[in-house]
C-alpha atoms as a PDB file:
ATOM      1  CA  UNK A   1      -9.209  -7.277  36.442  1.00  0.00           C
ATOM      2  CA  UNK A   2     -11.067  -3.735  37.161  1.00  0.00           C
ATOM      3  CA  UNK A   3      -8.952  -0.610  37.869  1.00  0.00           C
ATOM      4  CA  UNK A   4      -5.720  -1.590  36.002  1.00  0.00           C
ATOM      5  CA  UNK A   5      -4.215   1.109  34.224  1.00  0.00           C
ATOM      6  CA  UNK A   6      -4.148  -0.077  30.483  1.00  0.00           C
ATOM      7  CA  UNK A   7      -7.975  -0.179  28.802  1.00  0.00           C
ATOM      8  CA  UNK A   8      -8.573  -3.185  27.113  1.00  0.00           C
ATOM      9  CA  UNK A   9      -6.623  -2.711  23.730  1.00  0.00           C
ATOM     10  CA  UNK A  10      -8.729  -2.590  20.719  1.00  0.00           C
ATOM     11  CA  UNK A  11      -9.425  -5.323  17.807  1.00  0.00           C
ATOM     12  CA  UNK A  12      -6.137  -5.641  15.982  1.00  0.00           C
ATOM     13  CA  UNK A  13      -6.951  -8.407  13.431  1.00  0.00           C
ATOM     14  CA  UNK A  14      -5.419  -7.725   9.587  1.00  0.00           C
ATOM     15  CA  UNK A  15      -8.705  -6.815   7.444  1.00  0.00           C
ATOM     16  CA  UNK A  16      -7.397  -8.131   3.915  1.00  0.00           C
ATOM     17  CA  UNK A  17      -8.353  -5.841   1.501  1.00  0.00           C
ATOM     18  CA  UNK A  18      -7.225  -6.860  -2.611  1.00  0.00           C
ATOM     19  CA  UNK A  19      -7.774  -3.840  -5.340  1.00  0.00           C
ATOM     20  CA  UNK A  20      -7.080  -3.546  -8.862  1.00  0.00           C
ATOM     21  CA  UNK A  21      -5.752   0.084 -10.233  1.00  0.00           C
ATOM     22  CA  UNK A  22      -5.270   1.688 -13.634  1.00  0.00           C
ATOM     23  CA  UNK A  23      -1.919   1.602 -15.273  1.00  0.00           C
ATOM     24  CA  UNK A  24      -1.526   4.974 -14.774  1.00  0.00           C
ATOM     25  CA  UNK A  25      -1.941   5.044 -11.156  1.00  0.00           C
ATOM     26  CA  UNK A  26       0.454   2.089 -10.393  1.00  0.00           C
ATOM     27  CA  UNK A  27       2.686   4.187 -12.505  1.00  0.00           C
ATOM     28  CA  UNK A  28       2.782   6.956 -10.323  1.00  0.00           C
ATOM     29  CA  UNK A  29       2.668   4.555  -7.413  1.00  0.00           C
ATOM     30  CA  UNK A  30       5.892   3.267  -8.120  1.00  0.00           C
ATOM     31  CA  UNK A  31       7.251   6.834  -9.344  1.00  0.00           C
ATOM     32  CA  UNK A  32       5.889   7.898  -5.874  1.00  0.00           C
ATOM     33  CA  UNK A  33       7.882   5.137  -4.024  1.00  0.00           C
ATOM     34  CA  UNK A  34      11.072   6.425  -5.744  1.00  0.00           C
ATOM     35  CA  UNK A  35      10.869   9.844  -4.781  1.00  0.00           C
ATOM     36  CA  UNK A  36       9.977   8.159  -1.219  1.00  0.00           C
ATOM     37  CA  UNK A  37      13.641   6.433  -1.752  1.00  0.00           C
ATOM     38  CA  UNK A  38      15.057   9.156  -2.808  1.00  0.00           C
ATOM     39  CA  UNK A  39      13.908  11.244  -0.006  1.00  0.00           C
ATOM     40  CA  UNK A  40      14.605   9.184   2.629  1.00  0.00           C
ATOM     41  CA  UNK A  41      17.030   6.563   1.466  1.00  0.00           C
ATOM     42  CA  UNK A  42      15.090   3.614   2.272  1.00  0.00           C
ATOM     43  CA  UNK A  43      12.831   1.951  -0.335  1.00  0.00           C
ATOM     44  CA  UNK A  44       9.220   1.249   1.283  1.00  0.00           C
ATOM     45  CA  UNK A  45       6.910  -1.140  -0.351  1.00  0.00           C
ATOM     46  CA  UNK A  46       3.786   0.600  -2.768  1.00  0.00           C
ATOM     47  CA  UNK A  47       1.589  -1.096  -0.306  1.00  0.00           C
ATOM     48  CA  UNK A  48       2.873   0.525   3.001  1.00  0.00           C
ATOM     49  CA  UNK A  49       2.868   3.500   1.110  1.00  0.00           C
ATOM     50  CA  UNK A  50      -0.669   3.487   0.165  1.00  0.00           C
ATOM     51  CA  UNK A  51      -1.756   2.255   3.524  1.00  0.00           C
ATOM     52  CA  UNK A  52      -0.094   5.578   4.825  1.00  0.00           C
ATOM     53  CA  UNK A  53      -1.276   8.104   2.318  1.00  0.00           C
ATOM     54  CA  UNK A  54      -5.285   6.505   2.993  1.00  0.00           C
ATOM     55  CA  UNK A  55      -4.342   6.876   6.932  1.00  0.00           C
ATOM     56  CA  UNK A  56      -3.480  10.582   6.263  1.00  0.00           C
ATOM     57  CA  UNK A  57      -6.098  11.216   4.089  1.00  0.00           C
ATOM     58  CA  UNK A  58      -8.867   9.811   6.732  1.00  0.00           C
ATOM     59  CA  UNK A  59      -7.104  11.533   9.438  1.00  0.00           C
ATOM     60  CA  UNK A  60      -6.791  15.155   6.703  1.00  0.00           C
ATOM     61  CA  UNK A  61     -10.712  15.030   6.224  1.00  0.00           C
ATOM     62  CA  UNK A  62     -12.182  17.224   8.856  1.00  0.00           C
ATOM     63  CA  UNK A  63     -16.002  16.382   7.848  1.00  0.00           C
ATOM     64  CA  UNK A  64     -15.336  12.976   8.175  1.00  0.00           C
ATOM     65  CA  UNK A  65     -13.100  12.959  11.366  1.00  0.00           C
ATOM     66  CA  UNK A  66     -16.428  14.765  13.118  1.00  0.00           C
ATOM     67  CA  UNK A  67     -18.573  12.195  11.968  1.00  0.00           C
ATOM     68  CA  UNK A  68     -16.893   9.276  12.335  1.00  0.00           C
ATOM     69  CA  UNK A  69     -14.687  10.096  15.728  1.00  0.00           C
ATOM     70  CA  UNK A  70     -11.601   8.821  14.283  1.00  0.00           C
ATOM     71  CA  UNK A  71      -8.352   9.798  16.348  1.00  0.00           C
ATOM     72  CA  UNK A  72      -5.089  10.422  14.611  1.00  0.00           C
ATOM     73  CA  UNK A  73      -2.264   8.309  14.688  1.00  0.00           C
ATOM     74  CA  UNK A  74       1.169   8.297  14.152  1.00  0.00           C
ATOM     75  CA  UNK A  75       2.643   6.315  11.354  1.00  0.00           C
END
């Protein structure tokens, strides 16, 4: 249906992604999820966490965001 309003909406499908980090960095992982709690009163799982800071970092990189086009987004 041509001329509607909404553009087609973009490719939405999970990507599953499994890592493996250094003790030291879950460490500070979970002490940064604290100070997230502590902040805001709500405890937030390491993963959303670290699927937020990479967003922000993508988004932060100004090189990259030329080359690659990306828009920001709000989490």
């Amino acid at each position: 249906m041509a001329g509607i309003k909404l553009g087609k909406l973009p490719d939405r499908t999970p990507i599953k992604f499994t890592i493996t980090v250094t003790p030291d960095l879950a460490r500070a992982l979970g002490e940064y999820a604290e100070a997230y709690e502590a902040a805001y009163g709500k405890r937030q799982e390491i993963v959303e966490l670290v699927l937020a800071m990479l967003r922000i970092f993508l988004e932060s990189d100004r090189a990259f965001a030329r080359r690659t086009r990306i828009k920001p987004t709000r989490i």
